[in-house]
C-alpha atoms as a PDB file:
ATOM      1  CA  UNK A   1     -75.744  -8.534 -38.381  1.00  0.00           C
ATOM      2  CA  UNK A   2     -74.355  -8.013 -41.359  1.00  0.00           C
ATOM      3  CA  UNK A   3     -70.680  -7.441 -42.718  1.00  0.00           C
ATOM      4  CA  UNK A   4     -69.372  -3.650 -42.350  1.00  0.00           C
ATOM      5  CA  UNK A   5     -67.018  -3.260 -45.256  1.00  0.00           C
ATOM      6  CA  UNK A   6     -64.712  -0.375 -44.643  1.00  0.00           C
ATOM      7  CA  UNK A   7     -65.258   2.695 -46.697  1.00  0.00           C
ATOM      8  CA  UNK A   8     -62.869   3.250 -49.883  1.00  0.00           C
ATOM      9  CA  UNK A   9     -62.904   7.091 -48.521  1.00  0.00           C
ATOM     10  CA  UNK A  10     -61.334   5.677 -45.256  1.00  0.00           C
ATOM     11  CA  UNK A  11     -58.046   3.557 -47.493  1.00  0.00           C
ATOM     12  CA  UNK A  12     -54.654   5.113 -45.907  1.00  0.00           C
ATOM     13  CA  UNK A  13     -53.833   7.513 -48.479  1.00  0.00           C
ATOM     14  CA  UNK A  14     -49.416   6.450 -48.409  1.00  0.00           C
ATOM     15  CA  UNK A  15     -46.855   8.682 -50.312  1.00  0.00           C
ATOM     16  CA  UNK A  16     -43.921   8.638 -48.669  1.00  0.00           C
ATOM     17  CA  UNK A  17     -40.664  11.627 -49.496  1.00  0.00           C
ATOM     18  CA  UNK A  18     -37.460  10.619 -50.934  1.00  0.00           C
ATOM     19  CA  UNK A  19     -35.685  12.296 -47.632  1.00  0.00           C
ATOM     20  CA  UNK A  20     -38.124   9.580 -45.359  1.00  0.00           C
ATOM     21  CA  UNK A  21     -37.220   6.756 -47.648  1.00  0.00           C
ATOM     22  CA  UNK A  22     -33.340   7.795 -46.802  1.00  0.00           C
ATOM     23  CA  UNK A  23     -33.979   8.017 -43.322  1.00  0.00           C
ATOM     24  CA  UNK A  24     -35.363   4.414 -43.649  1.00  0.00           C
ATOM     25  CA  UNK A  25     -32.531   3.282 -45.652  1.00  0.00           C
ATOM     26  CA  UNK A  26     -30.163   4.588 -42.946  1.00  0.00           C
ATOM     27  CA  UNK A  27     -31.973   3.459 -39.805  1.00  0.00           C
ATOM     28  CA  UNK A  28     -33.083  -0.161 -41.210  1.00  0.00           C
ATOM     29  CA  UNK A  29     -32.114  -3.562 -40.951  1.00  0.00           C
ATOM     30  CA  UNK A  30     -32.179  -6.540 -43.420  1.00  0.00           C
ATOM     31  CA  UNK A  31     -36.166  -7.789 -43.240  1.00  0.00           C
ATOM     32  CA  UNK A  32     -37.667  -4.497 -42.482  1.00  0.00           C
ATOM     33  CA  UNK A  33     -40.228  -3.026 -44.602  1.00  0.00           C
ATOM     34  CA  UNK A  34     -41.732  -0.007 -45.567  1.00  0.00           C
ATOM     35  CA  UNK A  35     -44.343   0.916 -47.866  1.00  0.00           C
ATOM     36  CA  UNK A  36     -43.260   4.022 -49.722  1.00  0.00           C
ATOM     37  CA  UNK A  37     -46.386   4.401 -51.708  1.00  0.00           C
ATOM     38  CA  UNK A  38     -50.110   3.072 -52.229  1.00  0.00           C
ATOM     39  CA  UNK A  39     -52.559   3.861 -54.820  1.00  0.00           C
ATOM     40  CA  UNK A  40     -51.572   3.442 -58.902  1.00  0.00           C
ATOM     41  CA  UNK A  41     -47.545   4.297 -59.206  1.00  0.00           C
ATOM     42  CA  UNK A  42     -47.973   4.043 -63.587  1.00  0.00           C
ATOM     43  CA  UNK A  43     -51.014   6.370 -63.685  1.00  0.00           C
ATOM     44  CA  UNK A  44     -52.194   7.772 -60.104  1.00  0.00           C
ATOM     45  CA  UNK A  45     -54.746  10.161 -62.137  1.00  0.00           C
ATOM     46  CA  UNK A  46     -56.422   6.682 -62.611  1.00  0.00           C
ATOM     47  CA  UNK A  47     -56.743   5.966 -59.024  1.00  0.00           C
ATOM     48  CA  UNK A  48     -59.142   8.286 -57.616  1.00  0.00           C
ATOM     49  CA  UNK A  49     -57.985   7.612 -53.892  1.00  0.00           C
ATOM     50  CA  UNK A  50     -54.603   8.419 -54.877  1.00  0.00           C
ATOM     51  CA  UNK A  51     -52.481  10.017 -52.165  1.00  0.00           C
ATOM     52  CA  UNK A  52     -51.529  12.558 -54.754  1.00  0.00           C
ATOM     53  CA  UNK A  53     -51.958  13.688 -58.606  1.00  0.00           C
ATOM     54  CA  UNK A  54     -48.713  15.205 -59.021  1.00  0.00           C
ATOM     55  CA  UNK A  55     -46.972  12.704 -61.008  1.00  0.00           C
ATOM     56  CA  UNK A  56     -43.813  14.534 -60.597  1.00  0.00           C
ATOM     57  CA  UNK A  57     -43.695  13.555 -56.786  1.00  0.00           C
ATOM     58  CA  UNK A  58     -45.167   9.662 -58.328  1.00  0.00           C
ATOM     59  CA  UNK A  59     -42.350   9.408 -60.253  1.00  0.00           C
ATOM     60  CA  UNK A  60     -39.401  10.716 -58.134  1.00  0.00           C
ATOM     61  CA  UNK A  61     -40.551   8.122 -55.160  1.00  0.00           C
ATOM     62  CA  UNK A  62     -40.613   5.591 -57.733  1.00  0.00           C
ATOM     63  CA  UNK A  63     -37.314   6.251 -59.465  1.00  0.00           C
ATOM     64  CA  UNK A  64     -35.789   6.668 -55.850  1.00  0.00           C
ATOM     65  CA  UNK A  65     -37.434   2.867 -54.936  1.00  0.00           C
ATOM     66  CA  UNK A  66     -36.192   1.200 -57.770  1.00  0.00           C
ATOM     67  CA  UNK A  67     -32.470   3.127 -57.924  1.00  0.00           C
ATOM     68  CA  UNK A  68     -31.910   1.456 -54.078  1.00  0.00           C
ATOM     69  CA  UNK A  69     -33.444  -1.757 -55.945  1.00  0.00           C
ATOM     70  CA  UNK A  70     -30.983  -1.591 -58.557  1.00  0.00           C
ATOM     71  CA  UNK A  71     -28.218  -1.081 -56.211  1.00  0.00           C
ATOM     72  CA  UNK A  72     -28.936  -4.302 -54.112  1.00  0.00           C
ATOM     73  CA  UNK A  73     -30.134  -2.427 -50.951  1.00  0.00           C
ATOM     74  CA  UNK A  74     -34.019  -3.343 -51.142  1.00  0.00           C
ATOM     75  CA  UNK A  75     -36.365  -6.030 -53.026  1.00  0.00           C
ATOM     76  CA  UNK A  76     -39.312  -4.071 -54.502  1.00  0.00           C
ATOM     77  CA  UNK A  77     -42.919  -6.000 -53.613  1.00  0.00           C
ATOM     78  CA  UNK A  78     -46.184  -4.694 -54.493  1.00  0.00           C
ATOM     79  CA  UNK A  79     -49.670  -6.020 -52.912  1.00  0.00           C
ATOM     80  CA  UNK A  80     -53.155  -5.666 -55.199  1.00  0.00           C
ATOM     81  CA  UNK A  81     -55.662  -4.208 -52.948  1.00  0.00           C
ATOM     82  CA  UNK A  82     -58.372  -3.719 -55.853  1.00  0.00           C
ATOM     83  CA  UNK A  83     -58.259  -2.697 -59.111  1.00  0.00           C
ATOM     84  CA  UNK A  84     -55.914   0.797 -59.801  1.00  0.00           C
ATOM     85  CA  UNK A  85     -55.198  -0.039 -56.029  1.00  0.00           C
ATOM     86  CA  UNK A  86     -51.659  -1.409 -55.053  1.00  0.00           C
ATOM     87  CA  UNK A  87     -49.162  -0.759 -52.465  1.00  0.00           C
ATOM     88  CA  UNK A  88     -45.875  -0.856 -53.062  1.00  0.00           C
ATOM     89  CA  UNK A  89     -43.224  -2.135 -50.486  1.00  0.00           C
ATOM     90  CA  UNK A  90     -39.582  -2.187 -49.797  1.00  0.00           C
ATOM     91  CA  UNK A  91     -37.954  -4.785 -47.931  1.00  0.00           C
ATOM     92  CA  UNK A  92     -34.450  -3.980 -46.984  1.00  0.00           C
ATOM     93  CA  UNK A  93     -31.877  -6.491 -47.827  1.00  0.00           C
END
């Protein structure tokens, strides 16, 4: 037998809202993670499995992510999947 490798049409497609990441925030403790997006956060018109191509929504998820980073609340992490393929986690503090 040979080795099934899972479609790229199959990838969870993760975009996350601001008001989920604040429900997160507000119901997490320190350790606990959540991955508030996956796909290219720079450029997701380069990622063609993108959850979205709104770059509006991209960039307001992003912006929110790193804000709670710069206020000490999370650590930012992101994971390579494949090329234009990442996923980005917080990790609440």
């Amino acid at each position: 037998m040979g080795v099934v490798k899972e479609s790229p049409y199959s990838l969870k497609r993760i975009m996350i809202s601001r008001t989920k990441f604040d429900e997160w925030l507000n119901k997490s403790k320190p350790g606990d993670k959540i991955t508030y997006y996956r796909g290219y956060i720079m450029g997701p018109h380069l990622q063609k499995y993108s959850p979205t191509s709104d770059e509006r929504r991209v960039r307001a998820i992003k912006n929110y992510a790193y804000k709670a980073y710069e206020h000490n609340v999370v650590t930012l992490i992101q994971k390579k999947h494949d090329d234009f393929d990442y996923e980005y986690i917080a990790v609440r503090k």
